[in-house]
Protein backbone atom coordinates (compact mmCIF):
# COMPACT_ATOMS: atom_id res chain seq x y z
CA UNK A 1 -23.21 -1.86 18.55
CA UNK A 2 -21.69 1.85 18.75
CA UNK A 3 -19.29 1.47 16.33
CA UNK A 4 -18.76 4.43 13.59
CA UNK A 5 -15.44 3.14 12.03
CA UNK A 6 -14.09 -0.28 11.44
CA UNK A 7 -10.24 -0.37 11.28
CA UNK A 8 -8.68 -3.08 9.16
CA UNK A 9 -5.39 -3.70 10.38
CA UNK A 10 -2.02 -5.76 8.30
CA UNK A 11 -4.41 -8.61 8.43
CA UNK A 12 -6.44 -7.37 5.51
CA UNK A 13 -3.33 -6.98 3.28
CA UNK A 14 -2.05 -9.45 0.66
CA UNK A 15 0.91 -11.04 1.93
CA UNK A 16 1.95 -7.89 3.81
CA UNK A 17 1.89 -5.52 1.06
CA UNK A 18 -0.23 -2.48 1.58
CA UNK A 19 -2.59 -1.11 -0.93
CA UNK A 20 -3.29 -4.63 -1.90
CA UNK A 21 -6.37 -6.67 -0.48
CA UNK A 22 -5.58 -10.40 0.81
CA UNK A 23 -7.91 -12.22 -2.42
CA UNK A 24 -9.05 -15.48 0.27
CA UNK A 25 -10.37 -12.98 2.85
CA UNK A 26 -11.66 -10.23 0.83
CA UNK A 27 -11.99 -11.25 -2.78
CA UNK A 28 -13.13 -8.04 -4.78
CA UNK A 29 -16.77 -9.34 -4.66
CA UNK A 30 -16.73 -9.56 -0.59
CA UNK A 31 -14.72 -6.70 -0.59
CA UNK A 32 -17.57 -4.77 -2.24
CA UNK A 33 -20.46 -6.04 -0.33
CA UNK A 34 -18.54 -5.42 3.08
CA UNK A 35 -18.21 -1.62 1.90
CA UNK A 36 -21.38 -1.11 0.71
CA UNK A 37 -22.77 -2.84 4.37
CA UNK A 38 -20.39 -0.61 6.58
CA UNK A 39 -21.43 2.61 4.07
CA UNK A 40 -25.30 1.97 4.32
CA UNK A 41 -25.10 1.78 7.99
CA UNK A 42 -23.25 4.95 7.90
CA UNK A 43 -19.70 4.08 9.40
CA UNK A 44 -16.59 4.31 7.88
CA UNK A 45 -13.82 1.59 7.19
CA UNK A 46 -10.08 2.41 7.53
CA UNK A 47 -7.30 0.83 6.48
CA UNK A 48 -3.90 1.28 8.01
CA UNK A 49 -0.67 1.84 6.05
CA UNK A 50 3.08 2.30 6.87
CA UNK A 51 5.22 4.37 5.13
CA UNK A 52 7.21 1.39 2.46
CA UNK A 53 6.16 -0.17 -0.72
CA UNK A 54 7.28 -3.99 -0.49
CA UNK A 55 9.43 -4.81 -3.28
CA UNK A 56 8.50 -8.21 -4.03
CA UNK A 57 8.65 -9.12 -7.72
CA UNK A 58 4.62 -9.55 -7.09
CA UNK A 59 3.69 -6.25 -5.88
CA UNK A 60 1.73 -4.71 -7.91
CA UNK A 61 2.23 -1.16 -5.83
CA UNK A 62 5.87 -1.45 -6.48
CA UNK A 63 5.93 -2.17 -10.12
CA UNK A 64 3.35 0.14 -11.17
CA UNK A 65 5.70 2.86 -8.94
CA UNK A 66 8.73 1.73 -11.16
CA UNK A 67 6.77 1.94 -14.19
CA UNK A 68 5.77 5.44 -12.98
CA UNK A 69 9.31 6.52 -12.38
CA UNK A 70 10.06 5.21 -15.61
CA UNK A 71 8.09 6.60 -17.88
CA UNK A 72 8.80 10.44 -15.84
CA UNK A 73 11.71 10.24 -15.56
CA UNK A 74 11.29 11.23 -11.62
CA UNK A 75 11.94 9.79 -8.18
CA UNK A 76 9.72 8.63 -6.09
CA UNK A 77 11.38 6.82 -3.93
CA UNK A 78 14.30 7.77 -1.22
CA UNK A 79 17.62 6.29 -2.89
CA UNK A 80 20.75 5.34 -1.65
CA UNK A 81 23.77 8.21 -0.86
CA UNK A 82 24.87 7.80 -4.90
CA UNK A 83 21.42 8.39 -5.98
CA UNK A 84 20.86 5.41 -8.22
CA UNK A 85 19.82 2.65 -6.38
CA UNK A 86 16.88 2.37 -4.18
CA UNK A 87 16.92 2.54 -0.22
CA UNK A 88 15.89 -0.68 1.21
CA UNK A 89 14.95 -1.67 4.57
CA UNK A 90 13.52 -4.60 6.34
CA UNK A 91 9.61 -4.50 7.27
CA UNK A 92 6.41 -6.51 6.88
CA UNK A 93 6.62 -7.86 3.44
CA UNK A 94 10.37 -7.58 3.40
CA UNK A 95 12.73 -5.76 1.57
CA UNK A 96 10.60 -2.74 1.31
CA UNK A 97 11.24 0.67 -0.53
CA UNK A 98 10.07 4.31 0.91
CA UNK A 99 8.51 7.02 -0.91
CA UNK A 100 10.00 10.06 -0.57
CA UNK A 101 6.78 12.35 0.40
CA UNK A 102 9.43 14.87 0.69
CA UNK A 103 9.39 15.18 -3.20
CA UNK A 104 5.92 16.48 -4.42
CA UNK A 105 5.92 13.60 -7.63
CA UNK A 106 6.58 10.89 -3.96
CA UNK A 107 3.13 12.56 -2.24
């Protein structure tokens, strides 16, 4: 077939949440064999992203983001007009948070 990339769409995400894998259809072992298949037969896989971070208690993305802001005392996300809380909108997995890729600590 003359394929040369394979684009995973929000079906490969966990619960909606990009950056994180959905474990039942690609558990880190099939994950790894389907990359090293697609890589041997020299193609590419791509997966697609939006701009938010779901903020789900669960999300790993988010909470290691917090813990990131945390510990530098930095932004990375785009906060409300009094510049405390975080800016929330609706999306895919929810209530979701954007980064601010204005800010260089965001990109």
């Amino acid at each position: 077939m003359p394929v040369d990339s394979f684009w995973l769409d929000i079906g490969h995400t966990d619960s909606f949440k990009y950056f994180e894998f959905d474990p039942v259809r690609f558990s880190d072992k099939e994950l790894e064999k389907m990359k090293q298949e697609v890589f041997a037969s020299d193609r590419k896989i791509v997966t697609i992203t939006d701009p938010h971070i779901g903020m789900q208690h669960n999300s790993k993305v988010f909470k290691a983001a917090m813990q990131q802001e945390k510990l530098q005392n930095k932004s990375l996300f785009i906060r409300q007009r009094n510049k405390i809380g975080i800016y929330s909108g609706m999306c895919w997995p929810g209530s979701s948070a954007y980064i601010d890729f204005i800010n260089p600590e965001g990109r």
